[in-house]
PDB file of N, CA and C in Angstrom:
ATOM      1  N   UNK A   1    -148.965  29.810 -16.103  1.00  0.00           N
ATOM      2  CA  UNK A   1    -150.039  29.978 -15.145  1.00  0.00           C
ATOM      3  C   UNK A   1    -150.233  31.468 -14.866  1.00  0.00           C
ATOM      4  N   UNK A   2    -151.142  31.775 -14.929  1.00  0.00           N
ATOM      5  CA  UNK A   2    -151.859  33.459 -14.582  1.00  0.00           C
ATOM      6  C   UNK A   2    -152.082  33.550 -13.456  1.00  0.00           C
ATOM      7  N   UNK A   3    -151.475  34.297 -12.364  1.00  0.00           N
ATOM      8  CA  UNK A   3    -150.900  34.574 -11.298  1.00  0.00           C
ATOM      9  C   UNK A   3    -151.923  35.846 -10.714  1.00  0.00           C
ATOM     10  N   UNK A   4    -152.824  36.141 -12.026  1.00  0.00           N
ATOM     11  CA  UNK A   4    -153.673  37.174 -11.367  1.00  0.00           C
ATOM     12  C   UNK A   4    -154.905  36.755 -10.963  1.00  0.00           C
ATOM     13  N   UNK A   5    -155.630  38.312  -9.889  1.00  0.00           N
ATOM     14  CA  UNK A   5    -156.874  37.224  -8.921  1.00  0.00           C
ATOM     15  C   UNK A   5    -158.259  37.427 -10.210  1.00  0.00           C
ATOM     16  N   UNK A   6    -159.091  36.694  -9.775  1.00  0.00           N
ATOM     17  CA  UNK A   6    -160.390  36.203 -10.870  1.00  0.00           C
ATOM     18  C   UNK A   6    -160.824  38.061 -10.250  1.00  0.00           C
ATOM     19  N   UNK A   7    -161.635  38.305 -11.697  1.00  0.00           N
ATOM     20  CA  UNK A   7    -162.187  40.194 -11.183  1.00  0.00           C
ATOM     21  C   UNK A   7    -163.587  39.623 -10.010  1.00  0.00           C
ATOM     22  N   UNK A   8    -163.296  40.750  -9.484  1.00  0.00           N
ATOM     23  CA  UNK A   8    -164.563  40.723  -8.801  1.00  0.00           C
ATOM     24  C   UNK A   8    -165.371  41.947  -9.316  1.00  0.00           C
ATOM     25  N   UNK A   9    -165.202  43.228  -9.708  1.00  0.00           N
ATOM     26  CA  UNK A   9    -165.454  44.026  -9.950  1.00  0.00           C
ATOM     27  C   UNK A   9    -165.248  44.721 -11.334  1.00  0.00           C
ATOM     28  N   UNK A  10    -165.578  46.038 -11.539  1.00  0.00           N
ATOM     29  CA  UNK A  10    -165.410  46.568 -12.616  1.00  0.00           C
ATOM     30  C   UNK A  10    -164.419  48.046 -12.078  1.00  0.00           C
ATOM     31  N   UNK A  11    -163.549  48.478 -13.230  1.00  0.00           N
ATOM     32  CA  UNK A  11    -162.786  49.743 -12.952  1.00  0.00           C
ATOM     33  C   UNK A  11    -163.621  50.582 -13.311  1.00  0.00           C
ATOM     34  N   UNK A  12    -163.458  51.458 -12.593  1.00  0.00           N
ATOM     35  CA  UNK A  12    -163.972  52.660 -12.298  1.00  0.00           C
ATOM     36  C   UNK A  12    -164.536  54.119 -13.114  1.00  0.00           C
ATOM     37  N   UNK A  13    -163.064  53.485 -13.854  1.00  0.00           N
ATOM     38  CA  UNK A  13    -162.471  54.555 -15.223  1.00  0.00           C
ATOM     39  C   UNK A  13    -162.983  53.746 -16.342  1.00  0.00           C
ATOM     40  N   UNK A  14    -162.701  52.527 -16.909  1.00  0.00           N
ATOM     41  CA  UNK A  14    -162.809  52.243 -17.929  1.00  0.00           C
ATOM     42  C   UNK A  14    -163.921  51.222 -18.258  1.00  0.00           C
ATOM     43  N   UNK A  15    -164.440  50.630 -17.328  1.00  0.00           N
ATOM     44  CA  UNK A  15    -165.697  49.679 -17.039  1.00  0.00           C
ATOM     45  C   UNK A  15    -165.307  48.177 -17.212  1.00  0.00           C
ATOM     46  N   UNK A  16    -164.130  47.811 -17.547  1.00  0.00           N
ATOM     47  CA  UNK A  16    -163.473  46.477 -17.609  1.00  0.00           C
ATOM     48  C   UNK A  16    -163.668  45.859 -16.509  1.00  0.00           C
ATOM     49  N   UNK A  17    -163.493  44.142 -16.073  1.00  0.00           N
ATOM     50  CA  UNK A  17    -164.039  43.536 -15.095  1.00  0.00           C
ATOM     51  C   UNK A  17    -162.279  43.507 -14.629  1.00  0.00           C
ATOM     52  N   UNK A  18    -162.105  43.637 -12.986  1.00  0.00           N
ATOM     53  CA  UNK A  18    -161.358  43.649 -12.648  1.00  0.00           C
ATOM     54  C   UNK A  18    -160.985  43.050 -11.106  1.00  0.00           C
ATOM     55  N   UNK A  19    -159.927  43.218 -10.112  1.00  0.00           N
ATOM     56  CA  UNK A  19    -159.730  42.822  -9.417  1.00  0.00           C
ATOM     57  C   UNK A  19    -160.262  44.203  -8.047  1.00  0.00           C
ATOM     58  N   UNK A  20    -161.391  43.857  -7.356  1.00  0.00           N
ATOM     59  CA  UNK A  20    -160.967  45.179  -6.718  1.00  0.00           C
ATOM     60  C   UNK A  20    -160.570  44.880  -5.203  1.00  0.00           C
ATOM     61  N   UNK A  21    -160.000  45.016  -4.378  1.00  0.00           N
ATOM     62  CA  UNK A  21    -159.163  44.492  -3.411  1.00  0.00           C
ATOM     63  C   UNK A  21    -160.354  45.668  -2.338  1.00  0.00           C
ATOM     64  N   UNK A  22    -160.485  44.589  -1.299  1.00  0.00           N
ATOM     65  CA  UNK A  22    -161.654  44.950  -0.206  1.00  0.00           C
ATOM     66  C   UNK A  22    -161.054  46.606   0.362  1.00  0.00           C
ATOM     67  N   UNK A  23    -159.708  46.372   0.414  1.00  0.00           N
ATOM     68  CA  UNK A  23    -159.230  47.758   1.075  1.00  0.00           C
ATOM     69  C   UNK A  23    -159.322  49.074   0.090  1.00  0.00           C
ATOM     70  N   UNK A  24    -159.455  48.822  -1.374  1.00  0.00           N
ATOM     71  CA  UNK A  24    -159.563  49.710  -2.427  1.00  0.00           C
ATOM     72  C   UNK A  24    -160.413  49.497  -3.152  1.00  0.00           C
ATOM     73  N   UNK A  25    -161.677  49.311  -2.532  1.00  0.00           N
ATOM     74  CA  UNK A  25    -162.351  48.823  -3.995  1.00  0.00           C
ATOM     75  C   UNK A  25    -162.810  49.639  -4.983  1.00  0.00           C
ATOM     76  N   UNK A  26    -162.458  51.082  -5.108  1.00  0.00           N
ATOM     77  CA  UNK A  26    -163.256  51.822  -5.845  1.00  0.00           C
ATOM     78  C   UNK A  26    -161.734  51.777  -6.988  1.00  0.00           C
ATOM     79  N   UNK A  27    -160.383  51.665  -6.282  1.00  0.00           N
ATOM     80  CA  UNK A  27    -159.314  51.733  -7.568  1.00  0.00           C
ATOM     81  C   UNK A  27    -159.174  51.079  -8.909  1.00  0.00           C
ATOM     82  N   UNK A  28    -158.595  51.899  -9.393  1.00  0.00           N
ATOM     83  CA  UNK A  28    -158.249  52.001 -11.145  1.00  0.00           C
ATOM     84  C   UNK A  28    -157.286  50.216 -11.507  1.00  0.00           C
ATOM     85  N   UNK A  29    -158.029  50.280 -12.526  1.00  0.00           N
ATOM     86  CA  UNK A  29    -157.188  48.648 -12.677  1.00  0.00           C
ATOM     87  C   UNK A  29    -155.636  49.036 -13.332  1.00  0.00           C
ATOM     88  N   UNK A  30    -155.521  47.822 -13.482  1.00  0.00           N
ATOM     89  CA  UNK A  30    -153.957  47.817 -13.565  1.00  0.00           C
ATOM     90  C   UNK A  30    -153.817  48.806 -15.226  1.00  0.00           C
ATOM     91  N   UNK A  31    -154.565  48.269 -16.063  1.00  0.00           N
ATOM     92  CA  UNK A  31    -154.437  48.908 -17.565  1.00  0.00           C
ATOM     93  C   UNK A  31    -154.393  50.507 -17.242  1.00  0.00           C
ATOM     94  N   UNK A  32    -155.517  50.722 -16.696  1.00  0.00           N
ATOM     95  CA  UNK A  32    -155.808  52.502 -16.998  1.00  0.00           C
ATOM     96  C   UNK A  32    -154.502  52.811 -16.100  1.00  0.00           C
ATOM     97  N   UNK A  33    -154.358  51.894 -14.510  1.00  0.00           N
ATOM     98  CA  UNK A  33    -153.022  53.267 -13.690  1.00  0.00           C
ATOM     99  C   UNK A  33    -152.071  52.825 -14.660  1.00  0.00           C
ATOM    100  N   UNK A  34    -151.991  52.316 -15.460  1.00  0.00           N
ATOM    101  CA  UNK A  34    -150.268  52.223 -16.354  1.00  0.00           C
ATOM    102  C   UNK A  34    -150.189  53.658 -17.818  1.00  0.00           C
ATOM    103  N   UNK A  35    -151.435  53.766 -18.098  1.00  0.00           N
ATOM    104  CA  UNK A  35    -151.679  54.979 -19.211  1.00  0.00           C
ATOM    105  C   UNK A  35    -151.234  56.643 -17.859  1.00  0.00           C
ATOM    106  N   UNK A  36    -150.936  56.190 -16.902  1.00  0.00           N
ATOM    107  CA  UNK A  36    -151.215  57.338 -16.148  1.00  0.00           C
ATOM    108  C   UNK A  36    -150.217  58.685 -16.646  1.00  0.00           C
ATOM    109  N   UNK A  37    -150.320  59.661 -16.767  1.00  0.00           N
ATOM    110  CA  UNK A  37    -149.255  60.626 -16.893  1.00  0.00           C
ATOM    111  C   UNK A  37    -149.336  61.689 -15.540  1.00  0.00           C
ATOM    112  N   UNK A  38    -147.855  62.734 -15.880  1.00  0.00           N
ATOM    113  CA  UNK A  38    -148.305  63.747 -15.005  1.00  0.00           C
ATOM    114  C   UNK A  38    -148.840  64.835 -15.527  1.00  0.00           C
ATOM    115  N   UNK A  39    -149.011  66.254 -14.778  1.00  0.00           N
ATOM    116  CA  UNK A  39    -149.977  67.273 -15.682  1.00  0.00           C
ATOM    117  C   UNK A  39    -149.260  67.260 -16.770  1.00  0.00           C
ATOM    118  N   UNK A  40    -148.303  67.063 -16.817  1.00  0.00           N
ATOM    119  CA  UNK A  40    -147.913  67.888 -18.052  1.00  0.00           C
ATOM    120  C   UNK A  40    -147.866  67.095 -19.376  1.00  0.00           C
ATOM    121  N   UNK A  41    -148.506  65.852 -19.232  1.00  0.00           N
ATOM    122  CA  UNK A  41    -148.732  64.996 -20.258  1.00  0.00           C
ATOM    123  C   UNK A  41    -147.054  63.958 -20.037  1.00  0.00           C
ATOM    124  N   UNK A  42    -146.474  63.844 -19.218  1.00  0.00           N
ATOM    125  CA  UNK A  42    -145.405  62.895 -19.526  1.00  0.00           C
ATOM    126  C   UNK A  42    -146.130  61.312 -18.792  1.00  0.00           C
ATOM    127  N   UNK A  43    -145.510  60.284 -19.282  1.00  0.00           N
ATOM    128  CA  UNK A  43    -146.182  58.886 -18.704  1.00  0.00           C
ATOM    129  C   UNK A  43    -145.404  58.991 -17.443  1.00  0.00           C
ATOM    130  N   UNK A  44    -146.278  58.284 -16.571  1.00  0.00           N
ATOM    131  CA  UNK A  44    -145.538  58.141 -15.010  1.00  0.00           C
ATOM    132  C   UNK A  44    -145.583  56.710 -14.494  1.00  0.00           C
ATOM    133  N   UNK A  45    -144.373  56.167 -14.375  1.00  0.00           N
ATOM    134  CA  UNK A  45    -145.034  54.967 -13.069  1.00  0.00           C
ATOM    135  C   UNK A  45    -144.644  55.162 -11.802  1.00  0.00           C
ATOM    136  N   UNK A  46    -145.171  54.258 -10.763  1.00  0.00           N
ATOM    137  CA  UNK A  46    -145.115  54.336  -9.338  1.00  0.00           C
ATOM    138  C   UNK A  46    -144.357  53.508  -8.823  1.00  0.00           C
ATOM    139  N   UNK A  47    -143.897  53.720  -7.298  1.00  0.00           N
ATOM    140  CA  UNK A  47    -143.180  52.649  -6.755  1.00  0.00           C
ATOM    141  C   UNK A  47    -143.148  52.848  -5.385  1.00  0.00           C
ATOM    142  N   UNK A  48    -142.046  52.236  -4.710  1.00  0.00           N
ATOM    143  CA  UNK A  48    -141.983  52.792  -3.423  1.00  0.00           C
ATOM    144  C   UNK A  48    -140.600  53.473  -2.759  1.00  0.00           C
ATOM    145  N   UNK A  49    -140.134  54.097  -1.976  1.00  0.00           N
ATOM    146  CA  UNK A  49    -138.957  54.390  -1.898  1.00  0.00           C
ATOM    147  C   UNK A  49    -137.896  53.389  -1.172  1.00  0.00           C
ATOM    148  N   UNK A  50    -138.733  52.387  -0.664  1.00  0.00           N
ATOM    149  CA  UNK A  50    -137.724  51.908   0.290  1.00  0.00           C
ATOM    150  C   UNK A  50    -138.777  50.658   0.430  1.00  0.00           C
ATOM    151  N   UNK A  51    -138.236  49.653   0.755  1.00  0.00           N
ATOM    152  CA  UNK A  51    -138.958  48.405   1.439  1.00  0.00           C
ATOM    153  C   UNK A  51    -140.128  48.512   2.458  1.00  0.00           C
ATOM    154  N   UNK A  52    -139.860  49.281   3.151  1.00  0.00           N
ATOM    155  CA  UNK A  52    -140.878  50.087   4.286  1.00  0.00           C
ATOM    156  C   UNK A  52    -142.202  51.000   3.799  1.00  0.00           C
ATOM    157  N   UNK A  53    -141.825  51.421   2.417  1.00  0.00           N
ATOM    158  CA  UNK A  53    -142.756  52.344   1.421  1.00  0.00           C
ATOM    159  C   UNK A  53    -142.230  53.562   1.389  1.00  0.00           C
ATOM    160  N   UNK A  54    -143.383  54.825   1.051  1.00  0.00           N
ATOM    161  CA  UNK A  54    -142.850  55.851   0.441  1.00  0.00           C
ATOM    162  C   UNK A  54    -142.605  55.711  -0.815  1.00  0.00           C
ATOM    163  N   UNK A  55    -143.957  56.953  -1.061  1.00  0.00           N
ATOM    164  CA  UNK A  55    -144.516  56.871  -2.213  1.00  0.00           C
ATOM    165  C   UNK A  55    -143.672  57.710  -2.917  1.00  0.00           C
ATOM    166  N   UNK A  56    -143.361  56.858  -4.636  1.00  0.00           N
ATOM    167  CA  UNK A  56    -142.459  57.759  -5.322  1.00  0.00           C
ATOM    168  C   UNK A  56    -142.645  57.526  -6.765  1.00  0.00           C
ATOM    169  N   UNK A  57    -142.968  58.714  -7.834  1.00  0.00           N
ATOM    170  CA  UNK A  57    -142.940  58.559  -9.196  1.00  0.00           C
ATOM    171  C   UNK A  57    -142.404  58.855  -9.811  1.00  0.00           C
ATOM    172  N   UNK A  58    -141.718  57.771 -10.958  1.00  0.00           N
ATOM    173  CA  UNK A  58    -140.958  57.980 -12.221  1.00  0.00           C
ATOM    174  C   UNK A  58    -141.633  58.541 -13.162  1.00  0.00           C
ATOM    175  N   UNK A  59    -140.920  59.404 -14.084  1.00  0.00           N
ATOM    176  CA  UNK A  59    -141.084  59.855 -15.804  1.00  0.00           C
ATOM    177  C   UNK A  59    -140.514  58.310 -16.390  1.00  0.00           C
ATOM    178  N   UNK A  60    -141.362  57.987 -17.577  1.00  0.00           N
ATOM    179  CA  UNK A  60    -141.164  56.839 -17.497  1.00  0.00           C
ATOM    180  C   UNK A  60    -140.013  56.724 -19.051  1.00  0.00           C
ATOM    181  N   UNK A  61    -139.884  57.898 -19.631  1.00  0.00           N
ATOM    182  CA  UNK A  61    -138.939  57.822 -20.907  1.00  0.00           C
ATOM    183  C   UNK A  61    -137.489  57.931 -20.349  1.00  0.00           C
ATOM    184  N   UNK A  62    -136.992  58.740 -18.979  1.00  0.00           N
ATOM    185  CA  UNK A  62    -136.316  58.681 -18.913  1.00  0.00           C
ATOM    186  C   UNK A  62    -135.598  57.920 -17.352  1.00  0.00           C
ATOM    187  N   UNK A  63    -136.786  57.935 -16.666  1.00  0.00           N
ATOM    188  CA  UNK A  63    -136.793  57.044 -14.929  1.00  0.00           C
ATOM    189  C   UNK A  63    -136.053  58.290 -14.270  1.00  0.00           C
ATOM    190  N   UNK A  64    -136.479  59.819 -14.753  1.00  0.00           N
ATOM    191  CA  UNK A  64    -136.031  60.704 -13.900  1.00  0.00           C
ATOM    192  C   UNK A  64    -137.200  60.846 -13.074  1.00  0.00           C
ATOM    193  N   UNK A  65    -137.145  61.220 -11.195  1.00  0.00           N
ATOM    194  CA  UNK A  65    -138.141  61.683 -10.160  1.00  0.00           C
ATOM    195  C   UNK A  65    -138.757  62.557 -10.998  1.00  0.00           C
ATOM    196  N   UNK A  66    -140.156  62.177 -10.954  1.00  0.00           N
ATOM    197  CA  UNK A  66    -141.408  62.970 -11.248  1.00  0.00           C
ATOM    198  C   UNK A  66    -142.141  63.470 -10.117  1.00  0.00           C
ATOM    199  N   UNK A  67    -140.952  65.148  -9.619  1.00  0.00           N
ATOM    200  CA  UNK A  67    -141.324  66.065  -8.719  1.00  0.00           C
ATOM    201  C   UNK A  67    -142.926  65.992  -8.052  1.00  0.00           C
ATOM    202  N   UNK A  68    -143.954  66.399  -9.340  1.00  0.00           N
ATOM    203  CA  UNK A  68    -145.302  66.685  -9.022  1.00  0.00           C
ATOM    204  C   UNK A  68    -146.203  65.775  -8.481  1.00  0.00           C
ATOM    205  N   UNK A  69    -145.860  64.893  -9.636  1.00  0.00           N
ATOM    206  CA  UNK A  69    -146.757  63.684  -8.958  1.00  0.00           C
ATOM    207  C   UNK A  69    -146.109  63.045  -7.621  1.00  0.00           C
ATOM    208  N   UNK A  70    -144.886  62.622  -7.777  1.00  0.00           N
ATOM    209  CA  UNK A  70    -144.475  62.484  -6.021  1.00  0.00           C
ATOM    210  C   UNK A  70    -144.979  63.154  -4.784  1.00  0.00           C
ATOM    211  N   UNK A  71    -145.109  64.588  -5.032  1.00  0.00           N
ATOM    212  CA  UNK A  71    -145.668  65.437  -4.317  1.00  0.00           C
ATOM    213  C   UNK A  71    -146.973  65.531  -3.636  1.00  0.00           C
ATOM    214  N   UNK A  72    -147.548  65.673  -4.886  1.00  0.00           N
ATOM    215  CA  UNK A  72    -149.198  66.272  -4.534  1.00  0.00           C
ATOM    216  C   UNK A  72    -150.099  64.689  -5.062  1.00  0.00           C
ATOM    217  N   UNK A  73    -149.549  63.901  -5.893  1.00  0.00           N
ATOM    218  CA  UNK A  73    -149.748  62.187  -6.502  1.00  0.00           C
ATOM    219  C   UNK A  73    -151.230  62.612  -7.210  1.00  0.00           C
ATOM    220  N   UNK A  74    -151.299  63.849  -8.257  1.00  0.00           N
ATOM    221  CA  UNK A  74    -152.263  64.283  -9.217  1.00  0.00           C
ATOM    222  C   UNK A  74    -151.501  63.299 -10.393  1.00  0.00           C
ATOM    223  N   UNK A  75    -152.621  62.860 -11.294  1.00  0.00           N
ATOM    224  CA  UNK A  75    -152.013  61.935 -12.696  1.00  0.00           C
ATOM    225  C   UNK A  75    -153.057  62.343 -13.356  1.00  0.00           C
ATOM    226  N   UNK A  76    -152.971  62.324 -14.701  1.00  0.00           N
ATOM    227  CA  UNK A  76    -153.834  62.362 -15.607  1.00  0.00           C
ATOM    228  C   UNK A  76    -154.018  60.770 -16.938  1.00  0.00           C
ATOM    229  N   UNK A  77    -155.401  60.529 -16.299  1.00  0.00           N
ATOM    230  CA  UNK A  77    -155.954  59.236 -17.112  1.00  0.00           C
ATOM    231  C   UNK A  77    -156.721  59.492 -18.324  1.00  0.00           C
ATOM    232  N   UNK A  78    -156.297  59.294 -19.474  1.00  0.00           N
ATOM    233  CA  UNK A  78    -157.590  59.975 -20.292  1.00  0.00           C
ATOM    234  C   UNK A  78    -157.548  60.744 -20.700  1.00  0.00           C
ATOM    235  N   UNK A  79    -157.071  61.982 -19.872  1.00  0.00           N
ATOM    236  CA  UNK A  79    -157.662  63.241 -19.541  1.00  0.00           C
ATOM    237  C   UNK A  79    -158.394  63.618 -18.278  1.00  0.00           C
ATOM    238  N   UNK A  80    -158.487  62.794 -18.081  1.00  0.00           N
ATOM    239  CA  UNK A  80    -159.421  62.798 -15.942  1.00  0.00           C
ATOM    240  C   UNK A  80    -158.221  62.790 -15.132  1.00  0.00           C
ATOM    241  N   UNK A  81    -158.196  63.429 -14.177  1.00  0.00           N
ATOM    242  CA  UNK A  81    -157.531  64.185 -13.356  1.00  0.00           C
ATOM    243  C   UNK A  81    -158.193  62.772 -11.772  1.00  0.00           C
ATOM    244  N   UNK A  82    -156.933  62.350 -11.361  1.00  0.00           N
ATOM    245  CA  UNK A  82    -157.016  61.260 -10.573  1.00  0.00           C
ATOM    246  C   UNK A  82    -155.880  61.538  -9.212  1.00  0.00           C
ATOM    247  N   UNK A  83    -155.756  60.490  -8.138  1.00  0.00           N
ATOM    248  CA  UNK A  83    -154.584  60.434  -7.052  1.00  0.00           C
ATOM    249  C   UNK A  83    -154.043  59.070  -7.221  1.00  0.00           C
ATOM    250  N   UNK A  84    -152.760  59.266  -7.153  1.00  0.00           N
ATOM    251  CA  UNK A  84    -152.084  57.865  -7.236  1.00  0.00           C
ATOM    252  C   UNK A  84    -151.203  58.222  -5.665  1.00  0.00           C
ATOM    253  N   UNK A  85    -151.336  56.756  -5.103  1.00  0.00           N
ATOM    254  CA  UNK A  85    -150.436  57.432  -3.800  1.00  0.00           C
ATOM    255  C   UNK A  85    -150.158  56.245  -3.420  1.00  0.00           C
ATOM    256  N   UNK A  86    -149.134  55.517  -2.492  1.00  0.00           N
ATOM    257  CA  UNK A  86    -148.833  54.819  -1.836  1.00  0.00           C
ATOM    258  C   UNK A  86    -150.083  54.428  -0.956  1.00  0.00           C
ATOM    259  N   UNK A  87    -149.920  52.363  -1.034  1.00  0.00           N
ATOM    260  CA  UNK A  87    -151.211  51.722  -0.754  1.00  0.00           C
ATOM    261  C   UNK A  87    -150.590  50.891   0.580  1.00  0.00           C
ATOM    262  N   UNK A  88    -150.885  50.156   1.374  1.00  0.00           N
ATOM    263  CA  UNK A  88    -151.489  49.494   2.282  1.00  0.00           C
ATOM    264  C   UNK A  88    -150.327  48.452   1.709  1.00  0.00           C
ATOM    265  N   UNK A  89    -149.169  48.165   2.642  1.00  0.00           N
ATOM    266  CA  UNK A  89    -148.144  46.861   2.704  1.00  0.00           C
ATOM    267  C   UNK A  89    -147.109  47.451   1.317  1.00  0.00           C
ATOM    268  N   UNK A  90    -146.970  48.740   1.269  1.00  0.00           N
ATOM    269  CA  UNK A  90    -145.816  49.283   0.597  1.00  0.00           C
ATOM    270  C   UNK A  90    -146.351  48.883  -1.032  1.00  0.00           C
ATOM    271  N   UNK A  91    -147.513  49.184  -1.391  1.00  0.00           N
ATOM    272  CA  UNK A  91    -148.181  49.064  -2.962  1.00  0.00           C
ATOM    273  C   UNK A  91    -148.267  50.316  -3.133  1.00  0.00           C
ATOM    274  N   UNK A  92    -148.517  50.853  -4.837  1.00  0.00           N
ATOM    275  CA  UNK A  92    -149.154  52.218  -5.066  1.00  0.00           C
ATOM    276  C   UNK A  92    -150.740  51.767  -5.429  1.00  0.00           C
ATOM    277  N   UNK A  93    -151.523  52.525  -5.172  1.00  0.00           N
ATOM    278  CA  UNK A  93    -152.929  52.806  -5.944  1.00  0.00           C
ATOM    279  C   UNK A  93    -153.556  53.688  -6.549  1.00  0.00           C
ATOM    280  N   UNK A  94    -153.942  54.138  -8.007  1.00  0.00           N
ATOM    281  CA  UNK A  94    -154.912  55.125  -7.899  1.00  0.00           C
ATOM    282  C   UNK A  94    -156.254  55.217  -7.723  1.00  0.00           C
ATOM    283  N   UNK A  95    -156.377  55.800  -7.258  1.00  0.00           N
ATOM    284  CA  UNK A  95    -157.646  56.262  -6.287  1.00  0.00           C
ATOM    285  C   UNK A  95    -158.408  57.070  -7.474  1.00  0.00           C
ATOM    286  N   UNK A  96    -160.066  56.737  -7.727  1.00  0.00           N
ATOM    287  CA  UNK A  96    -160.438  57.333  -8.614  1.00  0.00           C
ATOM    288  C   UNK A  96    -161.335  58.267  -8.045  1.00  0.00           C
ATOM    289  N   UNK A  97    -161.129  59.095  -6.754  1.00  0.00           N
ATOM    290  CA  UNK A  97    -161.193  60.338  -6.562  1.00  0.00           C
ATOM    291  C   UNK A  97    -160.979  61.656  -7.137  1.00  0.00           C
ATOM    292  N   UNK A  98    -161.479  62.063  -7.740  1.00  0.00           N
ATOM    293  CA  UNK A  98    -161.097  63.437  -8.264  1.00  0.00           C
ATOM    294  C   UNK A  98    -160.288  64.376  -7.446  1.00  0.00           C
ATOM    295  N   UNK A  99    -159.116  64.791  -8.046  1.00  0.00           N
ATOM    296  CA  UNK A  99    -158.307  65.590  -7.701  1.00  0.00           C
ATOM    297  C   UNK A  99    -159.351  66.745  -6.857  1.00  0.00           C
ATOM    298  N   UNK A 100    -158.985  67.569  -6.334  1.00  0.00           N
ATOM    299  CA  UNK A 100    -159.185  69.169  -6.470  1.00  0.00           C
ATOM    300  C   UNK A 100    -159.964  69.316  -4.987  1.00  0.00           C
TER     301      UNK A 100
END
Protein backbone atom coordinates (compact mmCIF):
# COMPACT_ATOMS: atom_id res chain seq x y z
CA UNK A 1 0.00 0.00 0.00
CA UNK A 2 1.38 3.59 -0.97
CA UNK A 3 1.36 5.53 2.07
CA UNK A 4 1.84 8.71 0.04
CA UNK A 5 -0.83 11.71 -0.24
CA UNK A 6 -2.64 11.89 -3.96
CA UNK A 7 -0.51 15.36 -5.60
CA UNK A 8 -2.36 18.21 -5.41
CA UNK A 9 0.09 20.31 -7.04
CA UNK A 10 3.10 20.61 -9.15
CA UNK A 11 6.98 21.16 -7.84
CA UNK A 12 8.24 24.08 -8.29
CA UNK A 13 11.65 23.04 -9.59
CA UNK A 14 10.88 20.27 -11.72
CA UNK A 15 7.08 20.55 -12.82
CA UNK A 16 6.12 16.93 -11.61
CA UNK A 17 2.60 16.56 -9.94
CA UNK A 18 3.10 16.48 -6.34
CA UNK A 19 2.01 16.73 -2.80
CA UNK A 20 1.99 20.36 -1.72
CA UNK A 21 1.07 20.65 1.99
CA UNK A 22 -1.23 23.94 2.72
CA UNK A 23 1.60 25.20 5.13
CA UNK A 24 4.32 24.87 2.18
CA UNK A 25 2.83 24.95 -0.79
CA UNK A 26 5.34 26.48 -2.94
CA UNK A 27 8.07 23.43 -1.62
CA UNK A 28 10.31 21.19 -3.61
CA UNK A 29 9.02 17.59 -3.88
CA UNK A 30 10.49 14.85 -2.37
CA UNK A 31 12.69 13.77 -5.74
CA UNK A 32 14.39 17.20 -6.42
CA UNK A 33 15.07 17.94 -2.14
CA UNK A 34 16.86 14.39 -2.26
CA UNK A 35 19.33 15.51 -5.48
CA UNK A 36 20.06 18.43 -3.01
CA UNK A 37 23.84 19.20 -2.45
CA UNK A 38 25.87 21.76 -0.58
CA UNK A 39 27.88 24.66 -2.38
CA UNK A 40 30.41 22.75 -2.83
CA UNK A 41 28.74 20.11 -4.87
CA UNK A 42 28.65 17.31 -2.01
CA UNK A 43 24.93 15.46 -1.69
CA UNK A 44 23.19 16.53 1.55
CA UNK A 45 20.30 15.14 3.50
CA UNK A 46 18.25 16.69 6.28
CA UNK A 47 16.96 15.87 9.59
CA UNK A 48 16.33 17.05 12.86
CA UNK A 49 18.48 17.30 15.92
CA UNK A 50 16.39 16.11 18.51
CA UNK A 51 12.67 15.02 18.74
CA UNK A 52 11.72 18.64 19.52
CA UNK A 53 13.58 19.67 16.01
CA UNK A 54 16.53 21.56 15.02
CA UNK A 55 17.50 21.76 11.88
CA UNK A 56 20.54 19.65 10.86
CA UNK A 57 22.47 18.44 7.59
CA UNK A 58 24.35 15.43 6.67
CA UNK A 59 27.15 14.90 3.80
CA UNK A 60 25.57 12.04 2.64
CA UNK A 61 28.89 9.75 1.50
CA UNK A 62 30.09 9.96 4.68
CA UNK A 63 26.98 11.18 7.44
CA UNK A 64 29.67 13.76 8.51
CA UNK A 65 27.73 17.47 9.87
CA UNK A 66 27.40 19.51 6.83
CA UNK A 67 28.69 22.85 8.61
CA UNK A 68 27.17 25.23 5.73
CA UNK A 69 24.15 24.02 4.98
CA UNK A 70 23.26 23.53 8.75
CA UNK A 71 24.11 27.02 9.08
CA UNK A 72 22.95 29.35 6.54
CA UNK A 73 20.44 25.89 4.92
CA UNK A 74 21.78 27.22 1.12
CA UNK A 75 21.61 23.72 -1.20
CA UNK A 76 22.17 23.47 -4.60
CA UNK A 77 19.35 21.72 -6.96
CA UNK A 78 20.34 21.45 -10.46
CA UNK A 79 22.42 24.06 -10.13
CA UNK A 80 19.67 26.56 -8.57
CA UNK A 81 20.63 27.82 -5.46
CA UNK A 82 17.59 27.03 -2.87
CA UNK A 83 16.81 27.00 1.42
CA UNK A 84 16.31 23.86 3.07
CA UNK A 85 15.44 24.47 6.75
CA UNK A 86 13.54 22.88 9.42
CA UNK A 87 9.54 22.63 8.83
CA UNK A 88 6.49 22.86 11.05
CA UNK A 89 6.14 19.53 13.71
CA UNK A 90 10.03 18.82 13.54
CA UNK A 91 10.09 18.10 9.32
CA UNK A 92 12.78 19.64 6.93
CA UNK A 93 11.58 21.59 3.75
CA UNK A 94 13.05 23.18 0.85
CA UNK A 95 11.78 26.24 0.19
CA UNK A 96 12.05 27.24 -3.45
CA UNK A 97 13.03 30.71 -2.57
CA UNK A 98 16.08 31.86 -3.95
CA UNK A 99 18.92 32.10 -1.81
CA UNK A 100 20.60 35.60 -1.66
Amino acid sequence: MDDRPEPTGRCPHCRAEAYQDARYPEALCGDCSARATDLAGRPVAFGNVSFSGGFIADHRDDRSVCDQVTADGRVLIDGVEYRAGEAHMSDCVVNPRRAG
